[in-house]
PDB file of N, CA and C in Angstrom:
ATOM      1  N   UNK A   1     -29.926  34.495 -23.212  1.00  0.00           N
ATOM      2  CA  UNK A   1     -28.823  34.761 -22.343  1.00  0.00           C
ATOM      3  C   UNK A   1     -29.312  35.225 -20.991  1.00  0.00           C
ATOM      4  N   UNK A   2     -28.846  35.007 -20.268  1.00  0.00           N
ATOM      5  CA  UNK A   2     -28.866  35.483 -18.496  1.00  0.00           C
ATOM      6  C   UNK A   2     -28.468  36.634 -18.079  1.00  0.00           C
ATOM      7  N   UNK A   3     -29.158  37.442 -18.132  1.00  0.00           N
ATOM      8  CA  UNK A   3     -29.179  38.927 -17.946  1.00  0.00           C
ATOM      9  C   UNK A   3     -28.819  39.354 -16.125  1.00  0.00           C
ATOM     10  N   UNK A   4     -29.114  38.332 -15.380  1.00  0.00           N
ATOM     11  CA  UNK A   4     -29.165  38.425 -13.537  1.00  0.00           C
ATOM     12  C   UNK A   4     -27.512  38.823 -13.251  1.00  0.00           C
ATOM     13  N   UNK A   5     -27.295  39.885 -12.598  1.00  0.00           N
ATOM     14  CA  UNK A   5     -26.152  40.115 -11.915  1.00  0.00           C
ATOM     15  C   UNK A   5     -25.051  39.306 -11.701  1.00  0.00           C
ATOM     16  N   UNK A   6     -23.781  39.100 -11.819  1.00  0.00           N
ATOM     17  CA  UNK A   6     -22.853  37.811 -11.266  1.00  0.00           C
ATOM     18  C   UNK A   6     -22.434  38.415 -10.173  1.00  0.00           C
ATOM     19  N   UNK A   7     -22.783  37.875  -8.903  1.00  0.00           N
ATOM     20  CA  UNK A   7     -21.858  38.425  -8.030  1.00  0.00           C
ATOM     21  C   UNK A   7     -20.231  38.550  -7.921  1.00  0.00           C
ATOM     22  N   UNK A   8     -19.987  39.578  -6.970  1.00  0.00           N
ATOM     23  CA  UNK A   8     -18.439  40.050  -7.245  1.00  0.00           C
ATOM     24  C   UNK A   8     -17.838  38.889  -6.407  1.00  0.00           C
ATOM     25  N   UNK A   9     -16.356  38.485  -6.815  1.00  0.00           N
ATOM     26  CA  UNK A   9     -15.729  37.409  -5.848  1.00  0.00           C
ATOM     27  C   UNK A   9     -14.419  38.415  -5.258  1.00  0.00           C
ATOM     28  N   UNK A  10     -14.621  39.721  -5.582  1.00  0.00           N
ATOM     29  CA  UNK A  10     -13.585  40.129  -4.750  1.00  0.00           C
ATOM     30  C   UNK A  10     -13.635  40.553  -3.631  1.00  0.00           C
ATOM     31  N   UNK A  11     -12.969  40.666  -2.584  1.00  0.00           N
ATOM     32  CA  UNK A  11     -12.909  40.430  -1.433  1.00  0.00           C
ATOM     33  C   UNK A  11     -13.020  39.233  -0.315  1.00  0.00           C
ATOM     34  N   UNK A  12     -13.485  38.167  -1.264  1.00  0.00           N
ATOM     35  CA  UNK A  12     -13.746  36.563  -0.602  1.00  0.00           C
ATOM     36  C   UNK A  12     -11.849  36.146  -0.044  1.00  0.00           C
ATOM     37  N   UNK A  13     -11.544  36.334  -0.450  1.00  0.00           N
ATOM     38  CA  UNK A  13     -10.061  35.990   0.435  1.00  0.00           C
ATOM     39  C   UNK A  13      -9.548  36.968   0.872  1.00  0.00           C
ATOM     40  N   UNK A  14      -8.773  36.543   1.794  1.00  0.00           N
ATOM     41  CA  UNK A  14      -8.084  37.520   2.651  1.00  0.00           C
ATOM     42  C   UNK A  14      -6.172  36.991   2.050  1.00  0.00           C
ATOM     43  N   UNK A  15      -5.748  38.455   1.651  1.00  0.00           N
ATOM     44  CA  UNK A  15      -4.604  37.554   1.103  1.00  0.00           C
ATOM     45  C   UNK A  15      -3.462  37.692   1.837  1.00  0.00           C
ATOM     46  N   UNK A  16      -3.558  38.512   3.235  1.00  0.00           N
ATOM     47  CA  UNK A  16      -2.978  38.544   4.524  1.00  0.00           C
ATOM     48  C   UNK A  16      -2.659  37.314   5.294  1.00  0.00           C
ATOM     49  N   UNK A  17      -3.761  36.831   5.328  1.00  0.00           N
ATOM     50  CA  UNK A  17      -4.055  35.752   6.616  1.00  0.00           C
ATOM     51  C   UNK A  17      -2.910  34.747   5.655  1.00  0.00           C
ATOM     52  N   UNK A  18      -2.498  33.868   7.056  1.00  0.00           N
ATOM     53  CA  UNK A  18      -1.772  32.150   6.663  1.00  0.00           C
ATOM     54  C   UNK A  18      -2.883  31.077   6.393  1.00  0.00           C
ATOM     55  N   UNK A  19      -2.234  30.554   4.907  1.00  0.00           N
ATOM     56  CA  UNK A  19      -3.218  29.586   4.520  1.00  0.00           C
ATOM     57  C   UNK A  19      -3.650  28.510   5.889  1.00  0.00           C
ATOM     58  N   UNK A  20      -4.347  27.980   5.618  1.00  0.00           N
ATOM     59  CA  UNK A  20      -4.911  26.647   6.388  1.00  0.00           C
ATOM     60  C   UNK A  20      -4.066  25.677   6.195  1.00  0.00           C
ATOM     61  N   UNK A  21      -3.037  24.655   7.116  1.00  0.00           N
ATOM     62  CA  UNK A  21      -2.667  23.459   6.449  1.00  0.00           C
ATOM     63  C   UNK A  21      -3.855  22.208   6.624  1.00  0.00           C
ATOM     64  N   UNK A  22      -3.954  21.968   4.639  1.00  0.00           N
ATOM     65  CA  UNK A  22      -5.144  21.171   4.646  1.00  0.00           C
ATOM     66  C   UNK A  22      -4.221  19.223   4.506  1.00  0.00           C
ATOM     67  N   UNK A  23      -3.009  19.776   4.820  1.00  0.00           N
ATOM     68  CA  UNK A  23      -2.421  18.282   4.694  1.00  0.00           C
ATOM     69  C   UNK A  23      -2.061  17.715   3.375  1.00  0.00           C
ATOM     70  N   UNK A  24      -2.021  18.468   2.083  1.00  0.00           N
ATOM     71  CA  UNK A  24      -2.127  17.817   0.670  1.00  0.00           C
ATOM     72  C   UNK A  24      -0.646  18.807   0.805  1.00  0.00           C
ATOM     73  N   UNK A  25       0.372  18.620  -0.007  1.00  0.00           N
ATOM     74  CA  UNK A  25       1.868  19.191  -0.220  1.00  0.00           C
ATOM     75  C   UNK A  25       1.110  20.269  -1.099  1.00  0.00           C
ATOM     76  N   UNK A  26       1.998  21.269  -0.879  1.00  0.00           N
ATOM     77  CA  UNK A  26       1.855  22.023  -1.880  1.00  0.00           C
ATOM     78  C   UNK A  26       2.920  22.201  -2.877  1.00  0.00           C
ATOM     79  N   UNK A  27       3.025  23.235  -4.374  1.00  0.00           N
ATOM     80  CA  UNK A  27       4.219  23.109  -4.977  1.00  0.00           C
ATOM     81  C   UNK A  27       5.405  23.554  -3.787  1.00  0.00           C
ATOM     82  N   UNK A  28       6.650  22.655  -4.535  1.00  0.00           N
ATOM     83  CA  UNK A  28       7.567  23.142  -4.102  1.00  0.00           C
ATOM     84  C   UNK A  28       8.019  22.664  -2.403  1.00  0.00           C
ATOM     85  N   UNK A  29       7.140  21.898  -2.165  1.00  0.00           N
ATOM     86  CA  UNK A  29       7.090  21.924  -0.597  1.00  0.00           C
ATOM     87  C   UNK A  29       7.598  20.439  -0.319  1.00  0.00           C
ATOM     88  N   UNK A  30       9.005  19.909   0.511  1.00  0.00           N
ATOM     89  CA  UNK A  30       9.260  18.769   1.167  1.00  0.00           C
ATOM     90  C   UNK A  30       8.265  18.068   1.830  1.00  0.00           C
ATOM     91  N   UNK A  31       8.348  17.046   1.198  1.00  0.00           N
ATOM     92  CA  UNK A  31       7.328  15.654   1.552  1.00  0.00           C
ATOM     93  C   UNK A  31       8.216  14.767   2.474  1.00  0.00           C
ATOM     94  N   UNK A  32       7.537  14.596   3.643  1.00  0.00           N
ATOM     95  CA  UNK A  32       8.439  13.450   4.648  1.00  0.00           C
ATOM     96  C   UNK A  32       7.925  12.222   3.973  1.00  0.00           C
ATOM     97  N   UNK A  33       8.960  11.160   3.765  1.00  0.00           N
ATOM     98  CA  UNK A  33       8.817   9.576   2.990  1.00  0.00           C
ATOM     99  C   UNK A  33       9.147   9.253   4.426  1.00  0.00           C
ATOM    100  N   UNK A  34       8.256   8.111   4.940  1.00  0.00           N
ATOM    101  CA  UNK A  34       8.429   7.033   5.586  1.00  0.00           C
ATOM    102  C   UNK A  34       9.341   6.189   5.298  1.00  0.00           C
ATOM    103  N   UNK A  35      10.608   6.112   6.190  1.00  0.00           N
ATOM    104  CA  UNK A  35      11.062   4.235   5.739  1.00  0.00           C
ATOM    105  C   UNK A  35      10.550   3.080   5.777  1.00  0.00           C
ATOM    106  N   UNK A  36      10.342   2.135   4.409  1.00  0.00           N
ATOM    107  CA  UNK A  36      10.180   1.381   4.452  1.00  0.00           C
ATOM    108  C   UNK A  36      10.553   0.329   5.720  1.00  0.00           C
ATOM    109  N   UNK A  37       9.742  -0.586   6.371  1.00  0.00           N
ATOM    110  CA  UNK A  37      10.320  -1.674   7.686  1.00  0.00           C
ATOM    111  C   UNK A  37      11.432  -2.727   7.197  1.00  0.00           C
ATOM    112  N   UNK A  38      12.494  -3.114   7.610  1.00  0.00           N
ATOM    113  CA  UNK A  38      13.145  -4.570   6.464  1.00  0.00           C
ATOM    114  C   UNK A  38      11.950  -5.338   5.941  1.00  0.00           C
ATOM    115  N   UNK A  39      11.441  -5.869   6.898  1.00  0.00           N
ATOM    116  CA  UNK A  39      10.251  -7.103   7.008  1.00  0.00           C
ATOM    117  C   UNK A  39       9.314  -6.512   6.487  1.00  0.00           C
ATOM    118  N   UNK A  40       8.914  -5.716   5.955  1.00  0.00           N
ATOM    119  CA  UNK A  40       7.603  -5.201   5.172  1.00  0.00           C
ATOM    120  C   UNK A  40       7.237  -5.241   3.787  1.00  0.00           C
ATOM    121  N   UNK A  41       8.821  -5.095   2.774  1.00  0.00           N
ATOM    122  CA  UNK A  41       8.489  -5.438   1.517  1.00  0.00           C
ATOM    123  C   UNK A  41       7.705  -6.196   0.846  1.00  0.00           C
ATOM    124  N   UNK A  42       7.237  -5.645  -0.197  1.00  0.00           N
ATOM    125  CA  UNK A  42       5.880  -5.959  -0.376  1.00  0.00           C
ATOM    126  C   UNK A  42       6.125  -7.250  -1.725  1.00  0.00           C
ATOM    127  N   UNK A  43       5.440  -8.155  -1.793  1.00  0.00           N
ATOM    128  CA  UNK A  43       6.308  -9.465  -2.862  1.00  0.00           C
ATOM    129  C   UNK A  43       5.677  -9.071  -4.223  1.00  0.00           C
ATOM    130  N   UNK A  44       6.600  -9.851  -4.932  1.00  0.00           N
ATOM    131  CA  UNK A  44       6.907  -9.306  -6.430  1.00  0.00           C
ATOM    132  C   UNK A  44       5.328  -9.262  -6.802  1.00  0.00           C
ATOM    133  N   UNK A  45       5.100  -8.595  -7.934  1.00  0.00           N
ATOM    134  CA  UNK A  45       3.484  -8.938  -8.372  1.00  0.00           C
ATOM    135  C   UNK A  45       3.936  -9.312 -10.304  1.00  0.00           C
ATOM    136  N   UNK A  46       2.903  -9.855  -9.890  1.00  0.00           N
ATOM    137  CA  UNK A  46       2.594 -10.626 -11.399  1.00  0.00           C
ATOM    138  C   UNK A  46       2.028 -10.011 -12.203  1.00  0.00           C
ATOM    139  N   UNK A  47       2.244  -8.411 -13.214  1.00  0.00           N
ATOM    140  CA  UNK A  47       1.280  -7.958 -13.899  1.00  0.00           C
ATOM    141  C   UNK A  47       1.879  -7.983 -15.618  1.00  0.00           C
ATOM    142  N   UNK A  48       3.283  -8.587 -15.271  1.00  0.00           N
ATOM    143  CA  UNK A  48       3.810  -8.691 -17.309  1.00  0.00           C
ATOM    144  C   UNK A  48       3.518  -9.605 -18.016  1.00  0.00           C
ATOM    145  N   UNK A  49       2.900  -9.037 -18.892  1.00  0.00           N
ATOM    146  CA  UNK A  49       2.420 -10.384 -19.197  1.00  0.00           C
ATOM    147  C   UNK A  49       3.159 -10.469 -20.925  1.00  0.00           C
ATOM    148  N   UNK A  50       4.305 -12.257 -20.918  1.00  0.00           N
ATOM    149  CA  UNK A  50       4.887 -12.203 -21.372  1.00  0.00           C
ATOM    150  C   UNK A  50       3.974 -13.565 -22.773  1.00  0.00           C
ATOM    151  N   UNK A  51       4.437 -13.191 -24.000  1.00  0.00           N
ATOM    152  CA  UNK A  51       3.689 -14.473 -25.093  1.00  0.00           C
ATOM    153  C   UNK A  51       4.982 -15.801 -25.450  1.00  0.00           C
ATOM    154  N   UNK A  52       4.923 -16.579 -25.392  1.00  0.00           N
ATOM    155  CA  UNK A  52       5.812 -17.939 -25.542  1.00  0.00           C
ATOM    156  C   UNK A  52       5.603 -18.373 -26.659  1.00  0.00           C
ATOM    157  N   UNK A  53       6.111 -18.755 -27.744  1.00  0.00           N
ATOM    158  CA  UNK A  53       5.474 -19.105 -29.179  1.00  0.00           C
ATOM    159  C   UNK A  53       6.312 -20.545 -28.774  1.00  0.00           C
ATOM    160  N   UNK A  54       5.246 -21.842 -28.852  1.00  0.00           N
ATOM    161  CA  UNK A  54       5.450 -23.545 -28.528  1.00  0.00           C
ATOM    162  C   UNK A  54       4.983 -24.336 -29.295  1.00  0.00           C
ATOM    163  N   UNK A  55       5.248 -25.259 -29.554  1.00  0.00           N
ATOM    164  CA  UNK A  55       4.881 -26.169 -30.349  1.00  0.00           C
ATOM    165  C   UNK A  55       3.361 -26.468 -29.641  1.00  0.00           C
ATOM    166  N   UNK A  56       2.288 -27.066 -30.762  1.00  0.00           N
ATOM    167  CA  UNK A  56       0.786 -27.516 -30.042  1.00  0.00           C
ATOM    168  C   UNK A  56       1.242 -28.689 -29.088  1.00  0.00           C
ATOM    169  N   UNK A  57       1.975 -29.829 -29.536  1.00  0.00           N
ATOM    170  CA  UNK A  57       2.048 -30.734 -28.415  1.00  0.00           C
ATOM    171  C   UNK A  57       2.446 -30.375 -27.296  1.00  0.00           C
ATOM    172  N   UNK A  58       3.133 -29.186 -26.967  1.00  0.00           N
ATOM    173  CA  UNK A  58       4.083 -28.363 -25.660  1.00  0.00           C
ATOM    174  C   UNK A  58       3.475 -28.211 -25.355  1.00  0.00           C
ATOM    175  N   UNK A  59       2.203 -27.462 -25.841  1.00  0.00           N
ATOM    176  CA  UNK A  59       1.179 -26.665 -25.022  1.00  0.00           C
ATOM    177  C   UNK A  59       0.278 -27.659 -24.419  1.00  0.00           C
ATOM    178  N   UNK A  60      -0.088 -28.537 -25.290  1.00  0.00           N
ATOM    179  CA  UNK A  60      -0.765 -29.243 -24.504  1.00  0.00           C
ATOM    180  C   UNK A  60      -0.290 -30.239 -23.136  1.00  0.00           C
ATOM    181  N   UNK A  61       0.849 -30.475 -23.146  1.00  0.00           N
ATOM    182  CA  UNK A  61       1.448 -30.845 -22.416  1.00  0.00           C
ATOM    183  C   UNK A  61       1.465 -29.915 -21.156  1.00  0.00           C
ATOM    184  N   UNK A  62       1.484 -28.568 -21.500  1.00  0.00           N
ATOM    185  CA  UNK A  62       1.708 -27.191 -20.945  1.00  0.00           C
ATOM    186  C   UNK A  62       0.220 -27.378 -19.565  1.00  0.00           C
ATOM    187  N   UNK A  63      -0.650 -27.679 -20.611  1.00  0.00           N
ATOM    188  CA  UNK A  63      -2.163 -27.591 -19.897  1.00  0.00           C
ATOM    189  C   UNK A  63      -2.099 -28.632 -19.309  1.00  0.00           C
ATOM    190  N   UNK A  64      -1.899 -30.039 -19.568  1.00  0.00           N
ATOM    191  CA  UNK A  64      -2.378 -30.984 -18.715  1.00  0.00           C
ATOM    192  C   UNK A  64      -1.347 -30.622 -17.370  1.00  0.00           C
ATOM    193  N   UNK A  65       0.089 -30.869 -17.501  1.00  0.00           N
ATOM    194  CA  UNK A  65       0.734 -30.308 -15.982  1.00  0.00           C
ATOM    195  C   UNK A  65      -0.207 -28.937 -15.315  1.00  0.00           C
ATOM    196  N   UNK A  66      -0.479 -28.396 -15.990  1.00  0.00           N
ATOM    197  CA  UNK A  66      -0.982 -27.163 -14.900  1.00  0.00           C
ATOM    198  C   UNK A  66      -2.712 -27.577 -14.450  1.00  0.00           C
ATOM    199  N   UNK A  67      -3.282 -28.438 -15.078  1.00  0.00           N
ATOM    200  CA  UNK A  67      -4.621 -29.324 -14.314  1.00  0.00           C
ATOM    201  C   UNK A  67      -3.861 -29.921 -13.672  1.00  0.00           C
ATOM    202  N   UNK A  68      -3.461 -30.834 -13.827  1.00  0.00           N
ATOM    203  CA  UNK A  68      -2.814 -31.925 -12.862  1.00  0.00           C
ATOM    204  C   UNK A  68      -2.576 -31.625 -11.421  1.00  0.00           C
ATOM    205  N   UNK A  69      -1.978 -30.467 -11.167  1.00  0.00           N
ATOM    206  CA  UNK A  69      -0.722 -29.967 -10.213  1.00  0.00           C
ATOM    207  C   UNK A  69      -2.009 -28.683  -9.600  1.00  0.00           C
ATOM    208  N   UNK A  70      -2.974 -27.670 -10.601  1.00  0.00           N
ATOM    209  CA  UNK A  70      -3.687 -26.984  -9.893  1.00  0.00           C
ATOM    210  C   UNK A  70      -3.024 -25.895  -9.878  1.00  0.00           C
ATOM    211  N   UNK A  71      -1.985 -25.872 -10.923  1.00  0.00           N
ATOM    212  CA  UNK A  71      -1.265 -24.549 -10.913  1.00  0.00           C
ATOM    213  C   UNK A  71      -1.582 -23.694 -12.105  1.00  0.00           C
ATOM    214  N   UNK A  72      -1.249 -22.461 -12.502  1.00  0.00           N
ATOM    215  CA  UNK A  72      -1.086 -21.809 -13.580  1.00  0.00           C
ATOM    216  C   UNK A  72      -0.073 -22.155 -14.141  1.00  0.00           C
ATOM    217  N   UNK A  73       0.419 -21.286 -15.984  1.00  0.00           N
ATOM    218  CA  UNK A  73       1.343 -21.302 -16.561  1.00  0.00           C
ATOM    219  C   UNK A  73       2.034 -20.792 -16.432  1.00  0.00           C
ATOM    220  N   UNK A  74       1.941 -19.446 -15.535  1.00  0.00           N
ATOM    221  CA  UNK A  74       3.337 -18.465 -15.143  1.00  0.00           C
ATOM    222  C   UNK A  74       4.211 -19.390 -13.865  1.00  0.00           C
ATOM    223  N   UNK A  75       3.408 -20.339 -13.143  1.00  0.00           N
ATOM    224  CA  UNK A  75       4.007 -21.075 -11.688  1.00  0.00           C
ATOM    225  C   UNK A  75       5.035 -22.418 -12.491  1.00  0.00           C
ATOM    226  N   UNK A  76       4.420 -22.906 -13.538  1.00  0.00           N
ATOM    227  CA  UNK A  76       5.371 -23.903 -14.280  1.00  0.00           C
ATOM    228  C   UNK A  76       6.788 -24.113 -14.992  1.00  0.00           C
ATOM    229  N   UNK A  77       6.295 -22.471 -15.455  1.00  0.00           N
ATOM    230  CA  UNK A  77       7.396 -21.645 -16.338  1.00  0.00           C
ATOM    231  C   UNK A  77       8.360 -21.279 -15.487  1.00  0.00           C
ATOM    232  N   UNK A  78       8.136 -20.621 -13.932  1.00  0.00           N
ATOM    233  CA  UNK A  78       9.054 -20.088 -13.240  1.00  0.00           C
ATOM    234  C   UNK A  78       9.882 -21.322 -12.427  1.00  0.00           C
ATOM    235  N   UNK A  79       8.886 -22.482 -12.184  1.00  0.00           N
ATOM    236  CA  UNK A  79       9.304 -23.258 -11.804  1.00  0.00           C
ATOM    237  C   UNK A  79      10.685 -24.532 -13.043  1.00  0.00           C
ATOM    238  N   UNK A  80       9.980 -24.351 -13.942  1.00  0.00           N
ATOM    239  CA  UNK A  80      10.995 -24.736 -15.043  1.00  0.00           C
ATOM    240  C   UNK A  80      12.926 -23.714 -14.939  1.00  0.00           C
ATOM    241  N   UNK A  81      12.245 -22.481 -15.223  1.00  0.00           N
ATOM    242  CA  UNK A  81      13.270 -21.896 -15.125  1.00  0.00           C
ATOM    243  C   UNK A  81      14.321 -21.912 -13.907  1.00  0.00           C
ATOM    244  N   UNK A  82      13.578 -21.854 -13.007  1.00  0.00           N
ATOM    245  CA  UNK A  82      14.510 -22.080 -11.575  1.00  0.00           C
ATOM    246  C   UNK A  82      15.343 -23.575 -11.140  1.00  0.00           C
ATOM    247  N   UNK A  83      14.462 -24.276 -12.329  1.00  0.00           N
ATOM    248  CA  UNK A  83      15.025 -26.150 -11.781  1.00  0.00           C
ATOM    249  C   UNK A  83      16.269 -26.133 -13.037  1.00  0.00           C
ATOM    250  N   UNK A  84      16.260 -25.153 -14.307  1.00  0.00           N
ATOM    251  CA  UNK A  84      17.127 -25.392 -15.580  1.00  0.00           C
ATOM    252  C   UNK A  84      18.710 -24.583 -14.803  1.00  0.00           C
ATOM    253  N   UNK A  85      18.139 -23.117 -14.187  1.00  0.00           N
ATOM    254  CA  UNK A  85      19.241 -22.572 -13.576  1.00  0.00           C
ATOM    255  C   UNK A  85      20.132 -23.176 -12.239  1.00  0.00           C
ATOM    256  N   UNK A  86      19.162 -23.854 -11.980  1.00  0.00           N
ATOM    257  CA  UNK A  86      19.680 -25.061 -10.364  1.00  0.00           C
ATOM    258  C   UNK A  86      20.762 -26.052 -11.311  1.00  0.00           C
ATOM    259  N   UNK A  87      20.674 -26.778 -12.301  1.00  0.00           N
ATOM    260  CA  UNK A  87      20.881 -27.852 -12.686  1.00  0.00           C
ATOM    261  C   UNK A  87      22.297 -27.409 -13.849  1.00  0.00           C
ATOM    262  N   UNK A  88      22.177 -25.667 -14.743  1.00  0.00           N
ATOM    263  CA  UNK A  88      23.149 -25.298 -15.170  1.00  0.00           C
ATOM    264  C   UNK A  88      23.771 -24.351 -14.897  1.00  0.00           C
ATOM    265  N   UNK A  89      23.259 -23.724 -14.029  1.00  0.00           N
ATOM    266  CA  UNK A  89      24.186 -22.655 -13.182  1.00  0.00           C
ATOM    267  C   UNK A  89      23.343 -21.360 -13.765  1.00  0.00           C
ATOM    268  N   UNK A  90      23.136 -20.372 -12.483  1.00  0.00           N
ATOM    269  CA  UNK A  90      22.398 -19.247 -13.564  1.00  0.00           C
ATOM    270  C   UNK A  90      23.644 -18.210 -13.527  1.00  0.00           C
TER     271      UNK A  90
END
């Protein structure tokens, strides 16, 4: 065990003085939010990732359109969906 003195930490603050503003909120304390610009919104992102249970011939069908075209399966799917809702009303 370490037998050497610990120095004392009392007196290291002054509990008079006004803190420093270091710029981080503190509890309890109003945060100014920026408004968003109209034109700034930021576009949807792609992180759900959803499973489709298809027949093997679908799928394969699935793959050759998305070589073909140079697209993914989420761009086919959305594009499917948007041409079924055009055509029956969404």
């Amino acid at each position: 065990m370490n037998k050497r003195p610990r120095p004392s930490l009392l007196g290291t603050t002054d509990g008079e003085a006004p803190a420093e503003d270091t710029g981080v909120p503190q509890r309890g304390e109003e945060v100014a939010v920026r408004p968003t610009p109209p034109g700034a919104q930021k576009p949807e992102r792609r992180i759900e990732l959803v499973g489709i249970k298809m027949k093997p011939s679908v799928r394969d069908r699935l793959k050759a359109l998305t070589a073909k075209h140079g697209v993914t399966n989420a761009d086919v799917v959305e594009e499917g969906i948007r041409l079924y809702e055009e055509r029956y009303g969404g």
